[in-house]
PDB file of N, CA and C in Angstrom:
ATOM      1  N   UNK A   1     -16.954  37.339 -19.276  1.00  0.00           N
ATOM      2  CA  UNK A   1     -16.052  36.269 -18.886  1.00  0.00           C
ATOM      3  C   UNK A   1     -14.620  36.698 -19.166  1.00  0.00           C
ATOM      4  N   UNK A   2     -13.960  36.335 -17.904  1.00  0.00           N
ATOM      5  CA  UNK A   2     -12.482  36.667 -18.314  1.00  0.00           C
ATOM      6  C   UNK A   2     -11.639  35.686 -18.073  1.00  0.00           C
ATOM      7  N   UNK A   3     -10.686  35.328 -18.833  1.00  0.00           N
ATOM      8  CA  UNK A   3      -9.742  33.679 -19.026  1.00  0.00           C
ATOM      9  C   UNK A   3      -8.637  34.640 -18.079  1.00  0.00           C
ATOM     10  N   UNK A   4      -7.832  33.894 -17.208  1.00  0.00           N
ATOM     11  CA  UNK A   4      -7.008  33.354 -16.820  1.00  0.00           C
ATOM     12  C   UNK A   4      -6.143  31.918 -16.386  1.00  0.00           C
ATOM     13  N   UNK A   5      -5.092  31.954 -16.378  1.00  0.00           N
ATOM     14  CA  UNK A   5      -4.147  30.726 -16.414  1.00  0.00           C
ATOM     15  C   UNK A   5      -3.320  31.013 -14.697  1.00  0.00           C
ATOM     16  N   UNK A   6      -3.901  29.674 -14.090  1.00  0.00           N
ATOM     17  CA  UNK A   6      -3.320  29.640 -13.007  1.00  0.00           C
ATOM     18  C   UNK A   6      -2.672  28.868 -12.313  1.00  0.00           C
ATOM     19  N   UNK A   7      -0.994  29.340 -11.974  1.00  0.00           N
ATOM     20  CA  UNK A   7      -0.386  27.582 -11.405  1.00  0.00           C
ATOM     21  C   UNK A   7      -0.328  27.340 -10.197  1.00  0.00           C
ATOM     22  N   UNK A   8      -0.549  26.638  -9.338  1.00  0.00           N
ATOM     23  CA  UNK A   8      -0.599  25.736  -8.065  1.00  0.00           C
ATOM     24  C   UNK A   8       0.132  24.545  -8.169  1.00  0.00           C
ATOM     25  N   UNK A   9       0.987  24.467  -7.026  1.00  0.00           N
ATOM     26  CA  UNK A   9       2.000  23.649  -7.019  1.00  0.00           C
ATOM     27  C   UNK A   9       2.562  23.090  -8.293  1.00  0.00           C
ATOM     28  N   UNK A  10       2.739  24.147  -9.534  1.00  0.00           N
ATOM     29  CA  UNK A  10       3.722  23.343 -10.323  1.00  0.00           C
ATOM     30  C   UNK A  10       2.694  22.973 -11.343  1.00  0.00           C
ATOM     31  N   UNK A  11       1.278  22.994 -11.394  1.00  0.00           N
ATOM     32  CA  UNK A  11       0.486  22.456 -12.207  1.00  0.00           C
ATOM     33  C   UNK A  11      -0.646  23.533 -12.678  1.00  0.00           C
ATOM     34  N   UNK A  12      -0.830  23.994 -13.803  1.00  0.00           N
ATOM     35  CA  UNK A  12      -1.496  25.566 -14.498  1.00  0.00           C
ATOM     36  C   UNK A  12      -2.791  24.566 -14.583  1.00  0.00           C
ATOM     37  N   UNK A  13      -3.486  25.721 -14.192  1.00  0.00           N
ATOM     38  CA  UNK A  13      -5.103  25.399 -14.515  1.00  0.00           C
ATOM     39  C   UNK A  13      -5.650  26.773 -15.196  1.00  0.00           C
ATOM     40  N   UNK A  14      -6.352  26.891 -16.290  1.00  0.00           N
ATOM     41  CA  UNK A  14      -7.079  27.712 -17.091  1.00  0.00           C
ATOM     42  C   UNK A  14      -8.355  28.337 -16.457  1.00  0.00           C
ATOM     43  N   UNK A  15      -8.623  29.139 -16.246  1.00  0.00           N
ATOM     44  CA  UNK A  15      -9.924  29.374 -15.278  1.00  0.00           C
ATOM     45  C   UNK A  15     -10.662  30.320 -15.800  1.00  0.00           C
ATOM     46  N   UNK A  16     -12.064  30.444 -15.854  1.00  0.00           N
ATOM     47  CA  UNK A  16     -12.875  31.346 -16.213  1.00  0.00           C
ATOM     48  C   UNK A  16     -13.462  32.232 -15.326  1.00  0.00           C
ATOM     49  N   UNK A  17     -13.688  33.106 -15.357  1.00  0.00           N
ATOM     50  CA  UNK A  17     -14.213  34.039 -14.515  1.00  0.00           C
ATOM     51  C   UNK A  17     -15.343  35.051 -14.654  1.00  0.00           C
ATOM     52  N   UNK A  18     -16.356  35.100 -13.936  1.00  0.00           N
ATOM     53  CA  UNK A  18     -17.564  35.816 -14.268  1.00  0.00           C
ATOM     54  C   UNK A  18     -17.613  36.736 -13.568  1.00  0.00           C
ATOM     55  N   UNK A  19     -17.710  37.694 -13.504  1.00  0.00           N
ATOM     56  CA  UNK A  19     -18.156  38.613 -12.620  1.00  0.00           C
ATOM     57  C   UNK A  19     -19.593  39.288 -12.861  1.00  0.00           C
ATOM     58  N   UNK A  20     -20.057  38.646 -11.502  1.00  0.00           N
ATOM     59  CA  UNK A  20     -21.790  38.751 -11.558  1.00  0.00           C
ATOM     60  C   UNK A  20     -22.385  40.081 -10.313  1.00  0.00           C
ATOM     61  N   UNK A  21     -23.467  40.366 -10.412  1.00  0.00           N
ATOM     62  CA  UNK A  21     -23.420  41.552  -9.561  1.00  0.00           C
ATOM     63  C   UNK A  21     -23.836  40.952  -7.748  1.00  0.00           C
ATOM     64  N   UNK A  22     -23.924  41.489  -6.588  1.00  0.00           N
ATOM     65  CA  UNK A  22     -23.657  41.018  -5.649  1.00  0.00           C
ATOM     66  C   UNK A  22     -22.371  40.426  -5.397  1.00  0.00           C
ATOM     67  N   UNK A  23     -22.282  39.774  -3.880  1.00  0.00           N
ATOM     68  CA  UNK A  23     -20.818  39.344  -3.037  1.00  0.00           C
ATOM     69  C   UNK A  23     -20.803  38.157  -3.408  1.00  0.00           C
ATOM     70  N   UNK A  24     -21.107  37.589  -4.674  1.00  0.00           N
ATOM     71  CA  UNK A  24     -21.069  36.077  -4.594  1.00  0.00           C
ATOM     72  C   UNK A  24     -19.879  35.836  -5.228  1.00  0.00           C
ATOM     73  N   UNK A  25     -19.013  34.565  -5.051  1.00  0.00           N
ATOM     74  CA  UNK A  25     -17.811  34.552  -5.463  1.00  0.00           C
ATOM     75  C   UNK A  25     -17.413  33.700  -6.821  1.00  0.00           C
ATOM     76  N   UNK A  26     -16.391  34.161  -7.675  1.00  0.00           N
ATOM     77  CA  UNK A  26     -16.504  33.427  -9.177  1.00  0.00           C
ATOM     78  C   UNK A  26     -16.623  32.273  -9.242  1.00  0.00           C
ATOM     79  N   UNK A  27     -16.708  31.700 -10.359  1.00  0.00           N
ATOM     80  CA  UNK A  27     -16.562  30.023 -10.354  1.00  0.00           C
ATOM     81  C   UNK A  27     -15.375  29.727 -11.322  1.00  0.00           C
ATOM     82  N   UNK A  28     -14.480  28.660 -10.935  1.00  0.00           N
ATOM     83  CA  UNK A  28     -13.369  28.641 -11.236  1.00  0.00           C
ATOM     84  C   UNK A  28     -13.129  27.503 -11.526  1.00  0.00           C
ATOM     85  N   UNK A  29     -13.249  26.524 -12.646  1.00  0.00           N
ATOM     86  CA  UNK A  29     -13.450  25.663 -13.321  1.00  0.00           C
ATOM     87  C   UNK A  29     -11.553  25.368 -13.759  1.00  0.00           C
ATOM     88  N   UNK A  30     -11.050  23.977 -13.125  1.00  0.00           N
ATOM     89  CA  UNK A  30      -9.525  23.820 -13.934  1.00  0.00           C
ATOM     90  C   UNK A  30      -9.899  23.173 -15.049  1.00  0.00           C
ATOM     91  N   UNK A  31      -8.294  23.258 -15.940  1.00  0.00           N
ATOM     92  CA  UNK A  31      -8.813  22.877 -17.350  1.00  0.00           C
ATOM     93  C   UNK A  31      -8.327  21.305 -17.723  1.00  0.00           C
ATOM     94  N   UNK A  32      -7.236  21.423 -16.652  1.00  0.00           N
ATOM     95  CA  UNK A  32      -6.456  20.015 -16.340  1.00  0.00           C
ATOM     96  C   UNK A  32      -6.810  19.115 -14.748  1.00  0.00           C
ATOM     97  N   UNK A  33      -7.513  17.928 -14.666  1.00  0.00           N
ATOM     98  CA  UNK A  33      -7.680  17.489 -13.494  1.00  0.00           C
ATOM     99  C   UNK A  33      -6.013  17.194 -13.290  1.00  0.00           C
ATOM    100  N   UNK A  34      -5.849  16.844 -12.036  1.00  0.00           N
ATOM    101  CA  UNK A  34      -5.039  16.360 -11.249  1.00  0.00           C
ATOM    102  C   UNK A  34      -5.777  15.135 -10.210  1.00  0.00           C
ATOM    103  N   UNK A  35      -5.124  14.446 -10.027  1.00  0.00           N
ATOM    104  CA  UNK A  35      -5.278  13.168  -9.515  1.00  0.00           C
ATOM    105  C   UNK A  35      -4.900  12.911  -7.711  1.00  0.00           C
ATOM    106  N   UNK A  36      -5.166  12.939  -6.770  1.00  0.00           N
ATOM    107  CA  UNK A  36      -4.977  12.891  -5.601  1.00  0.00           C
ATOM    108  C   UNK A  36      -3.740  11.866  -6.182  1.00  0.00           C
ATOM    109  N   UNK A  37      -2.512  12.087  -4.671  1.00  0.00           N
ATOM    110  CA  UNK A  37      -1.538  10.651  -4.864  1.00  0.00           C
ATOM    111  C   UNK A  37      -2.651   9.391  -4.282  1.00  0.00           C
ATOM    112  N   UNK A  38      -2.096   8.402  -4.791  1.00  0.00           N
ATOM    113  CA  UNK A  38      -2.683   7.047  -4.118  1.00  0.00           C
ATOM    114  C   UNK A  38      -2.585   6.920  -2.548  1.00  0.00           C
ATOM    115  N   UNK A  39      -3.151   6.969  -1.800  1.00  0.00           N
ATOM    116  CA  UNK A  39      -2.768   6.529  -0.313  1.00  0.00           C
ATOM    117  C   UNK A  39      -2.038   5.432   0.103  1.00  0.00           C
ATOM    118  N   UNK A  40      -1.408   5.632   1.013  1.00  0.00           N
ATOM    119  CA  UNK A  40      -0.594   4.488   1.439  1.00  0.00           C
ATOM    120  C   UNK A  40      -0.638   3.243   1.755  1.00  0.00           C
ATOM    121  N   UNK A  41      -0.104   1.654   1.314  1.00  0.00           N
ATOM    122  CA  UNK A  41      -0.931   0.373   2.083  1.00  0.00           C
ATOM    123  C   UNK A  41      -0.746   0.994   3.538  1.00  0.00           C
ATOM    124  N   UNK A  42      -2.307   0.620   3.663  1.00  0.00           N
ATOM    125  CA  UNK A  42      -2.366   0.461   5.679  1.00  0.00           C
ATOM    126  C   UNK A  42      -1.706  -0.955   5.964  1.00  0.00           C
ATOM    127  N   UNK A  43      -1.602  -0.765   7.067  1.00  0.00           N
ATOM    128  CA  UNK A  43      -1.649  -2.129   8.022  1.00  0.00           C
ATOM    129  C   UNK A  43      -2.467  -2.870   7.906  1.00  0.00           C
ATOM    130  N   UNK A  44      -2.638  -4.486   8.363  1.00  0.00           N
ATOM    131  CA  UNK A  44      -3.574  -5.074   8.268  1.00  0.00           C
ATOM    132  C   UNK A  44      -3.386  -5.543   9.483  1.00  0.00           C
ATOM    133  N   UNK A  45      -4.444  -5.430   9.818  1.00  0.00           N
ATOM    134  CA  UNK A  45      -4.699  -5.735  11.871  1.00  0.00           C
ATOM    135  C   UNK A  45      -5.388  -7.286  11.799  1.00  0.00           C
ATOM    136  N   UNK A  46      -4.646  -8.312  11.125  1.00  0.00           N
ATOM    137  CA  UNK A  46      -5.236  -9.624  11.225  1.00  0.00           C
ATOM    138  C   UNK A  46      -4.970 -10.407  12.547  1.00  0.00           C
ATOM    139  N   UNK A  47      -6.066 -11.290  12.406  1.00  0.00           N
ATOM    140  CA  UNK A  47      -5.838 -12.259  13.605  1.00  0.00           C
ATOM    141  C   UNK A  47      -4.863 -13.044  13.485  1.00  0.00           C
ATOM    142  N   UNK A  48      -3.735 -13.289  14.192  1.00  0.00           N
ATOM    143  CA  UNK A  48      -2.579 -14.984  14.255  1.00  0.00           C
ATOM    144  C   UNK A  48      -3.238 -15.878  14.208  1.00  0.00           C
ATOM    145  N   UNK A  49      -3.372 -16.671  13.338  1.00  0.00           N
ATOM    146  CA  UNK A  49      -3.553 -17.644  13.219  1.00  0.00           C
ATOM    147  C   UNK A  49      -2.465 -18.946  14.044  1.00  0.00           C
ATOM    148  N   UNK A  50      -3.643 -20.172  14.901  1.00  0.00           N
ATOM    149  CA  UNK A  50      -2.333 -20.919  15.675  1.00  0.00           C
ATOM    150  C   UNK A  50      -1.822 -22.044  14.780  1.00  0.00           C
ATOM    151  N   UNK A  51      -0.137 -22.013  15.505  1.00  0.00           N
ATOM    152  CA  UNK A  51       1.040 -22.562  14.821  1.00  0.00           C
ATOM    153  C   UNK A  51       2.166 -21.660  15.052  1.00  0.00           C
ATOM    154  N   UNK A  52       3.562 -21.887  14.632  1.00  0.00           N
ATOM    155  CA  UNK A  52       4.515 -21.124  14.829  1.00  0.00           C
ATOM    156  C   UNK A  52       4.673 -19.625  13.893  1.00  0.00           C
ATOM    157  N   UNK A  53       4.950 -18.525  14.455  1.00  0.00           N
ATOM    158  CA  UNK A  53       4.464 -17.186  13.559  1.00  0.00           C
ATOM    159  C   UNK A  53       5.859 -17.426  12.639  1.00  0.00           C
ATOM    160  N   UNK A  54       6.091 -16.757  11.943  1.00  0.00           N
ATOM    161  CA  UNK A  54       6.714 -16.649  10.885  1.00  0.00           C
ATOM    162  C   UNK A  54       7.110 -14.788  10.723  1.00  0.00           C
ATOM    163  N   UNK A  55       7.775 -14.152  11.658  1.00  0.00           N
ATOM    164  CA  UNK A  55       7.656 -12.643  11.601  1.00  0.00           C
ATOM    165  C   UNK A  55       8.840 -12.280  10.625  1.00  0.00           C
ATOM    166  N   UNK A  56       8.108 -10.996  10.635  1.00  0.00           N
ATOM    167  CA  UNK A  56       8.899  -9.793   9.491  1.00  0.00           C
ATOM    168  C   UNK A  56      10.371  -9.897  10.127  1.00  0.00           C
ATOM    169  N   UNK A  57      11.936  -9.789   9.362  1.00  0.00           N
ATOM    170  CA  UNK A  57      12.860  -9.749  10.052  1.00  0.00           C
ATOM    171  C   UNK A  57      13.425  -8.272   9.492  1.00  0.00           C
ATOM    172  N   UNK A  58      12.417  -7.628   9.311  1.00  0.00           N
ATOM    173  CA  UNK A  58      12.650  -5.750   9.215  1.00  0.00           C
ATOM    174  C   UNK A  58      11.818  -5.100   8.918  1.00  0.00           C
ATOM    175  N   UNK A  59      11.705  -3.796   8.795  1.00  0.00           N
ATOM    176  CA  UNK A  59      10.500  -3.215   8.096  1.00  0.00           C
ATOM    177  C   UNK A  59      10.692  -2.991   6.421  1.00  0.00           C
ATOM    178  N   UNK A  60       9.215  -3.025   5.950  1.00  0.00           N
ATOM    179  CA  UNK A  60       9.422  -3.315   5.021  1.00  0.00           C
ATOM    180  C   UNK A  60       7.678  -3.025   4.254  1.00  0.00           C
ATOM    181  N   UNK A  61       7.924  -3.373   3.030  1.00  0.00           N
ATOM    182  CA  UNK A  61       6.230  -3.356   2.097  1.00  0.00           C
ATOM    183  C   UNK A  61       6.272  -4.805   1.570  1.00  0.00           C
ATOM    184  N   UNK A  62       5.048  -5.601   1.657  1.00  0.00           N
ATOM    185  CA  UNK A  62       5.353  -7.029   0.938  1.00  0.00           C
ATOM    186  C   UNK A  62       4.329  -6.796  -0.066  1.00  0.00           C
ATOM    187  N   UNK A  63       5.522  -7.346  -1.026  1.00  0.00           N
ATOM    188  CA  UNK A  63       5.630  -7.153  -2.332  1.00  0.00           C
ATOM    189  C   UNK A  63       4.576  -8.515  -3.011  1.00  0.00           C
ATOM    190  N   UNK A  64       4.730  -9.686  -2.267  1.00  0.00           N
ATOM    191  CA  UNK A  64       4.654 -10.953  -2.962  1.00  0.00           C
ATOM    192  C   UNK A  64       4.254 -11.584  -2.168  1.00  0.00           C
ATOM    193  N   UNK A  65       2.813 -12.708  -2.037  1.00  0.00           N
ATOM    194  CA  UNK A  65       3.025 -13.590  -0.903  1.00  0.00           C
ATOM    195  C   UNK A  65       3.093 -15.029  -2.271  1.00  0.00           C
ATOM    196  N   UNK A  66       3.350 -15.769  -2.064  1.00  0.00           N
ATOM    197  CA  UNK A  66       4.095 -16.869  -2.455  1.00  0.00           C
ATOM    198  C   UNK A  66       3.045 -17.979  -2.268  1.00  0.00           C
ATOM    199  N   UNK A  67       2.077 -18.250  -1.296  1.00  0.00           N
ATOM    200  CA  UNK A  67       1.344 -19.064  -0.471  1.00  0.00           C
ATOM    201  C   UNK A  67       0.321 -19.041  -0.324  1.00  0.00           C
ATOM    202  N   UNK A  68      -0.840 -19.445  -0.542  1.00  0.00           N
ATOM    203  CA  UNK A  68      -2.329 -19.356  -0.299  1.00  0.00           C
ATOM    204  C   UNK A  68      -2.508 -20.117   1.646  1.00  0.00           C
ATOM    205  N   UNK A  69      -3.709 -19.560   1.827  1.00  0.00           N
ATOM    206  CA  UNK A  69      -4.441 -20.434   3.177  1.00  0.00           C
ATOM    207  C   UNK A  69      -4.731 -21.538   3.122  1.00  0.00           C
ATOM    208  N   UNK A  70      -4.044 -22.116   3.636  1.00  0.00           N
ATOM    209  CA  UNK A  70      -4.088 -23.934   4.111  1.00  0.00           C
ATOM    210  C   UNK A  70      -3.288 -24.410   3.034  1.00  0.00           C
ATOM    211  N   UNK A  71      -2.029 -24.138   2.608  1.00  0.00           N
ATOM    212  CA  UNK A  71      -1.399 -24.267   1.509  1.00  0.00           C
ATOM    213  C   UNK A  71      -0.087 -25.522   2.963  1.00  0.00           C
ATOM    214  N   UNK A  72       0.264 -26.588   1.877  1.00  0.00           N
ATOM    215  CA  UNK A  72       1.072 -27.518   2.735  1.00  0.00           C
ATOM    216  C   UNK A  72       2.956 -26.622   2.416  1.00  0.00           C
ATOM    217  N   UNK A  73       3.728 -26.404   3.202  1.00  0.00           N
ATOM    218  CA  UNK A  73       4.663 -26.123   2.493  1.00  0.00           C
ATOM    219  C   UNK A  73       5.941 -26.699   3.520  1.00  0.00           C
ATOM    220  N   UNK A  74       7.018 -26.792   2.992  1.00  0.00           N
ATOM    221  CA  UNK A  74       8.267 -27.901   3.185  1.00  0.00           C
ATOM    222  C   UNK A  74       9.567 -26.635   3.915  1.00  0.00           C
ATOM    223  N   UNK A  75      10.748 -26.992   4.958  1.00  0.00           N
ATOM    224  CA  UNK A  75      11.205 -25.716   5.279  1.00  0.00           C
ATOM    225  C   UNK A  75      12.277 -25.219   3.789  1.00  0.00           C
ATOM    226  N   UNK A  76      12.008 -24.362   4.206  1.00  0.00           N
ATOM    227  CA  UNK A  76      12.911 -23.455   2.868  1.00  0.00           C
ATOM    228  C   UNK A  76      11.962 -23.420   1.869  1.00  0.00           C
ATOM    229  N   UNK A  77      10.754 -23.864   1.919  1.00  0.00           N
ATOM    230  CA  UNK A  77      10.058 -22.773   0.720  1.00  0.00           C
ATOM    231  C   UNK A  77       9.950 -20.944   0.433  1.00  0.00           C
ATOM    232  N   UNK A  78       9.679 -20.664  -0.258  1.00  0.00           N
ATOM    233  CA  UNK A  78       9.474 -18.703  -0.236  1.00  0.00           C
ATOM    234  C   UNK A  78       8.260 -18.858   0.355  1.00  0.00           C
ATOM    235  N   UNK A  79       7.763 -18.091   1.665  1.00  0.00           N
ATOM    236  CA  UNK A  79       6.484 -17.458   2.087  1.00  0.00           C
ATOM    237  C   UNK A  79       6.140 -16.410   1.281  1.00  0.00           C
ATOM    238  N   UNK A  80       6.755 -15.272   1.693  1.00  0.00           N
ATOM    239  CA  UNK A  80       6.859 -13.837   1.398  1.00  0.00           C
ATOM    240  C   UNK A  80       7.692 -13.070   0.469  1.00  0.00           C
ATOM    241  N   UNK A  81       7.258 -12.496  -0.139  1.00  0.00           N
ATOM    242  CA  UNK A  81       8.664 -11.724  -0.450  1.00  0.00           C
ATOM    243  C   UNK A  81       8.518 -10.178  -0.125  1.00  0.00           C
ATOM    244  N   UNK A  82       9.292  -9.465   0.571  1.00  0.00           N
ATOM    245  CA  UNK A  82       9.382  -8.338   1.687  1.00  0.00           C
ATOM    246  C   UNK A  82      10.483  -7.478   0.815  1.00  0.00           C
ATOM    247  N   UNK A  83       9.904  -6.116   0.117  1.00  0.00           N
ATOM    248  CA  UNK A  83      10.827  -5.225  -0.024  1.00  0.00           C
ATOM    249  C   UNK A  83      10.976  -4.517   0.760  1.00  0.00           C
ATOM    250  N   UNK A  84      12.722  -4.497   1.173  1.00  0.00           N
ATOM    251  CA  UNK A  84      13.663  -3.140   2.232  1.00  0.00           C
ATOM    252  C   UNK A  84      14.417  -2.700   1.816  1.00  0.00           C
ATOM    253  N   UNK A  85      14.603  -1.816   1.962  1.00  0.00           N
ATOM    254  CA  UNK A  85      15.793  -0.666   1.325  1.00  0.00           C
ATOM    255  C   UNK A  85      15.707  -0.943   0.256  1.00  0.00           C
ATOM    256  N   UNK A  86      14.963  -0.382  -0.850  1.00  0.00           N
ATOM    257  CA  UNK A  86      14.628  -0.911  -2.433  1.00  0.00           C
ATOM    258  C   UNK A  86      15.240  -2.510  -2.573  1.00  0.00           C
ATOM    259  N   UNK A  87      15.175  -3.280  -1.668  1.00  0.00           N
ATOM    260  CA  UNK A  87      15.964  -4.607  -2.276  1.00  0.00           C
ATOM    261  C   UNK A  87      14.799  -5.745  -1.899  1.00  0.00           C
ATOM    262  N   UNK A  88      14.840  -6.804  -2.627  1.00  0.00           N
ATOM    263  CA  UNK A  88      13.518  -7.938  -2.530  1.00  0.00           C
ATOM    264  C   UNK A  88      14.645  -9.268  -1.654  1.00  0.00           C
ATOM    265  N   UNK A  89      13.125  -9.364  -0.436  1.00  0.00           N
ATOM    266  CA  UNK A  89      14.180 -10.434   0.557  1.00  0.00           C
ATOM    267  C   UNK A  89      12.698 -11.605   0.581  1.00  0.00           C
ATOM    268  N   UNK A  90      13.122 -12.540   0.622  1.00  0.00           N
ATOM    269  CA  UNK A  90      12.315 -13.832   0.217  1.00  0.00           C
ATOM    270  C   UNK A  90      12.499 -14.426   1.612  1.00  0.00           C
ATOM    271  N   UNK A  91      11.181 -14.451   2.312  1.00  0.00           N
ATOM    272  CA  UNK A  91      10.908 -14.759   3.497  1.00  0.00           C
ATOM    273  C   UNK A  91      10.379 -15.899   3.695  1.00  0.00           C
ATOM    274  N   UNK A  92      11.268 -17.280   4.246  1.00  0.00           N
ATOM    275  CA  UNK A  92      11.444 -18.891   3.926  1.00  0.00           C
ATOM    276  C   UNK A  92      10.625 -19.549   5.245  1.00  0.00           C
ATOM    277  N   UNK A  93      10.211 -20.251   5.040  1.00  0.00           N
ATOM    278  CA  UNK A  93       9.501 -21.243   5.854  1.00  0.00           C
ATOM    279  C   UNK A  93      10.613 -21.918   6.603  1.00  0.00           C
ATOM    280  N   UNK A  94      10.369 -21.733   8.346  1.00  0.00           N
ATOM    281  CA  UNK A  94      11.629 -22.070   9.137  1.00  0.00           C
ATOM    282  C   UNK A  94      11.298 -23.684   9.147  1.00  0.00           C
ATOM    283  N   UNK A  95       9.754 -23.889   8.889  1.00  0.00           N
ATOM    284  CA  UNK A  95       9.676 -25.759   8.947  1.00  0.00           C
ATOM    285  C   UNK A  95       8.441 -26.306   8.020  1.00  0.00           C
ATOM    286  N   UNK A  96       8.315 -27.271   8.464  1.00  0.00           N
ATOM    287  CA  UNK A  96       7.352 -27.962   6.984  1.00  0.00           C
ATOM    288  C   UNK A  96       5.744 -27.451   7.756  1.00  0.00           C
ATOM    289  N   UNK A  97       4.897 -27.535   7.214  1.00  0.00           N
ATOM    290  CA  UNK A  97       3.572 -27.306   7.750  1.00  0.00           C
ATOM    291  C   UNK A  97       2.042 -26.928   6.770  1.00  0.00           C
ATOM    292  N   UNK A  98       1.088 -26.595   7.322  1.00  0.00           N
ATOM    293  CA  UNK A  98       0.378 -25.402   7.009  1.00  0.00           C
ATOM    294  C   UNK A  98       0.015 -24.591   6.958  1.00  0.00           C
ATOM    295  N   UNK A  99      -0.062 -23.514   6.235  1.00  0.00           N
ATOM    296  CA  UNK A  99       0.530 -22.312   6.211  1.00  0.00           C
ATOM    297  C   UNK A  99      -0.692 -21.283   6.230  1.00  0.00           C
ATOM    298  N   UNK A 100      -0.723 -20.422   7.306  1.00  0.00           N
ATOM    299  CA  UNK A 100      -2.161 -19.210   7.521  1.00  0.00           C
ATOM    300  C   UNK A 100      -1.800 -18.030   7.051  1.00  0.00           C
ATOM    301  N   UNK A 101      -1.905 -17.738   6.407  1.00  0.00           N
ATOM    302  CA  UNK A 101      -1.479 -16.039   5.942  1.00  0.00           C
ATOM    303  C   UNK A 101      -2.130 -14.939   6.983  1.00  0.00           C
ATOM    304  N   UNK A 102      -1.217 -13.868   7.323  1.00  0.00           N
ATOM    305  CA  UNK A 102      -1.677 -12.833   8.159  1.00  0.00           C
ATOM    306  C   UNK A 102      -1.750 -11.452   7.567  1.00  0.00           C
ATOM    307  N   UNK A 103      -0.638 -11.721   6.176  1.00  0.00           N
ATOM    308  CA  UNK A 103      -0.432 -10.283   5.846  1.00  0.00           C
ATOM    309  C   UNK A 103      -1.608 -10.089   4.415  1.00  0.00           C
ATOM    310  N   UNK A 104      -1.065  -8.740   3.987  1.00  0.00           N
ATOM    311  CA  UNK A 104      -1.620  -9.143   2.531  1.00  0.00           C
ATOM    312  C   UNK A 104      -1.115  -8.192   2.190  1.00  0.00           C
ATOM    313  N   UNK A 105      -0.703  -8.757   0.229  1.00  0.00           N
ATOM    314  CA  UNK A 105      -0.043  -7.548  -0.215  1.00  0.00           C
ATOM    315  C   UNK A 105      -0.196  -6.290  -0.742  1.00  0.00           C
ATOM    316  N   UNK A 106       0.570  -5.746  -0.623  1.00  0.00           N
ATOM    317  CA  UNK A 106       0.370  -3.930  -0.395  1.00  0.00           C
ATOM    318  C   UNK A 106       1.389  -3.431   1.189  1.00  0.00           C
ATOM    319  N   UNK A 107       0.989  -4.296   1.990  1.00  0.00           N
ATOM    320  CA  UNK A 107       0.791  -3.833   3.504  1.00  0.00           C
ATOM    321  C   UNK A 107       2.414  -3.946   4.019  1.00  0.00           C
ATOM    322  N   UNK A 108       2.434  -2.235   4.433  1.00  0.00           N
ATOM    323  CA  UNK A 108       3.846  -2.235   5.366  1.00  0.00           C
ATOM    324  C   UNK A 108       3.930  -3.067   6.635  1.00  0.00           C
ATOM    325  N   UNK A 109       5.244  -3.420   7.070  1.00  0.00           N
ATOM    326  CA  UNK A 109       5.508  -4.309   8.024  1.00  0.00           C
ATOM    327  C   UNK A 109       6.308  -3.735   8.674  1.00  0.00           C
ATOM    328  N   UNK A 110       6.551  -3.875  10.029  1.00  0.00           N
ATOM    329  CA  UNK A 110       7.143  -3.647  10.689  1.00  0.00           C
ATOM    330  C   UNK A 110       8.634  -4.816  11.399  1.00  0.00           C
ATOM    331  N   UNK A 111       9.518  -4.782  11.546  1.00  0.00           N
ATOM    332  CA  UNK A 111      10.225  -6.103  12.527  1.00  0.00           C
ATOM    333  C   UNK A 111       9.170  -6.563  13.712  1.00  0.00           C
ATOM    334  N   UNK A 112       9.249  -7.162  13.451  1.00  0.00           N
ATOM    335  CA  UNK A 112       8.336  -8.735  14.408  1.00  0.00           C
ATOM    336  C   UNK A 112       6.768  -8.709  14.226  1.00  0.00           C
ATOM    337  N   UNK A 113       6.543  -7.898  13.098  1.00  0.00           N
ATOM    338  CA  UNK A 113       4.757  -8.567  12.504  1.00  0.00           C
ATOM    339  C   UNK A 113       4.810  -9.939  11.830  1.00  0.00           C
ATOM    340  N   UNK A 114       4.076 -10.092  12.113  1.00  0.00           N
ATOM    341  CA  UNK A 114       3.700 -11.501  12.083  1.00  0.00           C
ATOM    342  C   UNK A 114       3.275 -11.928  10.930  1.00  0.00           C
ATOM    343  N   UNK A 115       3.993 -12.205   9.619  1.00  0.00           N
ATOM    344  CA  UNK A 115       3.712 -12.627   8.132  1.00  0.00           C
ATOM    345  C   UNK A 115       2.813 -13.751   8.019  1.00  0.00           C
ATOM    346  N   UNK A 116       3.181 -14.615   8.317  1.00  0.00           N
ATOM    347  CA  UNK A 116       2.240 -16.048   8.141  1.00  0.00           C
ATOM    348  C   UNK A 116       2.598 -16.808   9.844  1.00  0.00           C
ATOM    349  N   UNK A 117       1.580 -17.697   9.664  1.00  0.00           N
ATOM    350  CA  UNK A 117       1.912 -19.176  10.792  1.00  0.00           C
ATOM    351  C   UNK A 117       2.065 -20.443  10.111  1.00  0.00           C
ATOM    352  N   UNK A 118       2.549 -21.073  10.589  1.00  0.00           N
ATOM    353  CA  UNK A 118       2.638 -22.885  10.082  1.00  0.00           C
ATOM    354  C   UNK A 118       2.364 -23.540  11.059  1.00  0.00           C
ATOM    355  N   UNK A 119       1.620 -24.403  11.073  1.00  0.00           N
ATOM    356  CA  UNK A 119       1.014 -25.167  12.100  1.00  0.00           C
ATOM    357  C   UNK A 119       1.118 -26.716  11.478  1.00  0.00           C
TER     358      UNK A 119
END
């Protein structure tokens, strides 16, 4: 067995090495896991719910929804809250109603997805 120390992208892994007879190839055991990054929120391809939509007014990641399904809410309550450009924008109920959620949080948005309905 022979130790070597090996770095990949920035991160050393310790590795052992056998050399056995035949073409078969070493086994190379790291000494430190590394962690995949987290994947990105997807989209959420929900159905509109009917009533008036309530859309994204940029792109954005929502951070916060404010509102449960079939929740009664008054205009100028917070629906959403939508981070853009590192800044938190609080996305208001244009009228009184009940309120369908479309998004969910995690999930990037685009200008004119469709956050909630009020009906």
């Amino acid at each position: 067995m022979r130790k070597f120390i090996i770095n990949v992208n920035g991160n050393s892994y310790e590795v052992e090495v056998e050399e056995v007879g035949g073409t078969s190839a070493p086994s190379v055991a790291p000494a430190v896991q590394v962690s995949a990054p987290a994947a990105a929120p997807k989209k959420v391809a929900a159905s509109v719910g009917s009533g008036e939509p309530v859309k994204s007014p940029m792109p954005g990641t929502v951070l916060d929804i404010k509102v449960a399904n079939g929740a009664k809410v008054n205009a100028g309550d917070v629906l959403v809250v939508l981070e853009a450009m590192k800044m938190e924008n609080d996305i208001k109920a244009p009228k009184a109603g009940t309120v369908t959620v479309v998004t969910s949080k995690g999930s990037s948005v685009d200008t004119g997805d469709v956050l909630v309905t009020i009906a």
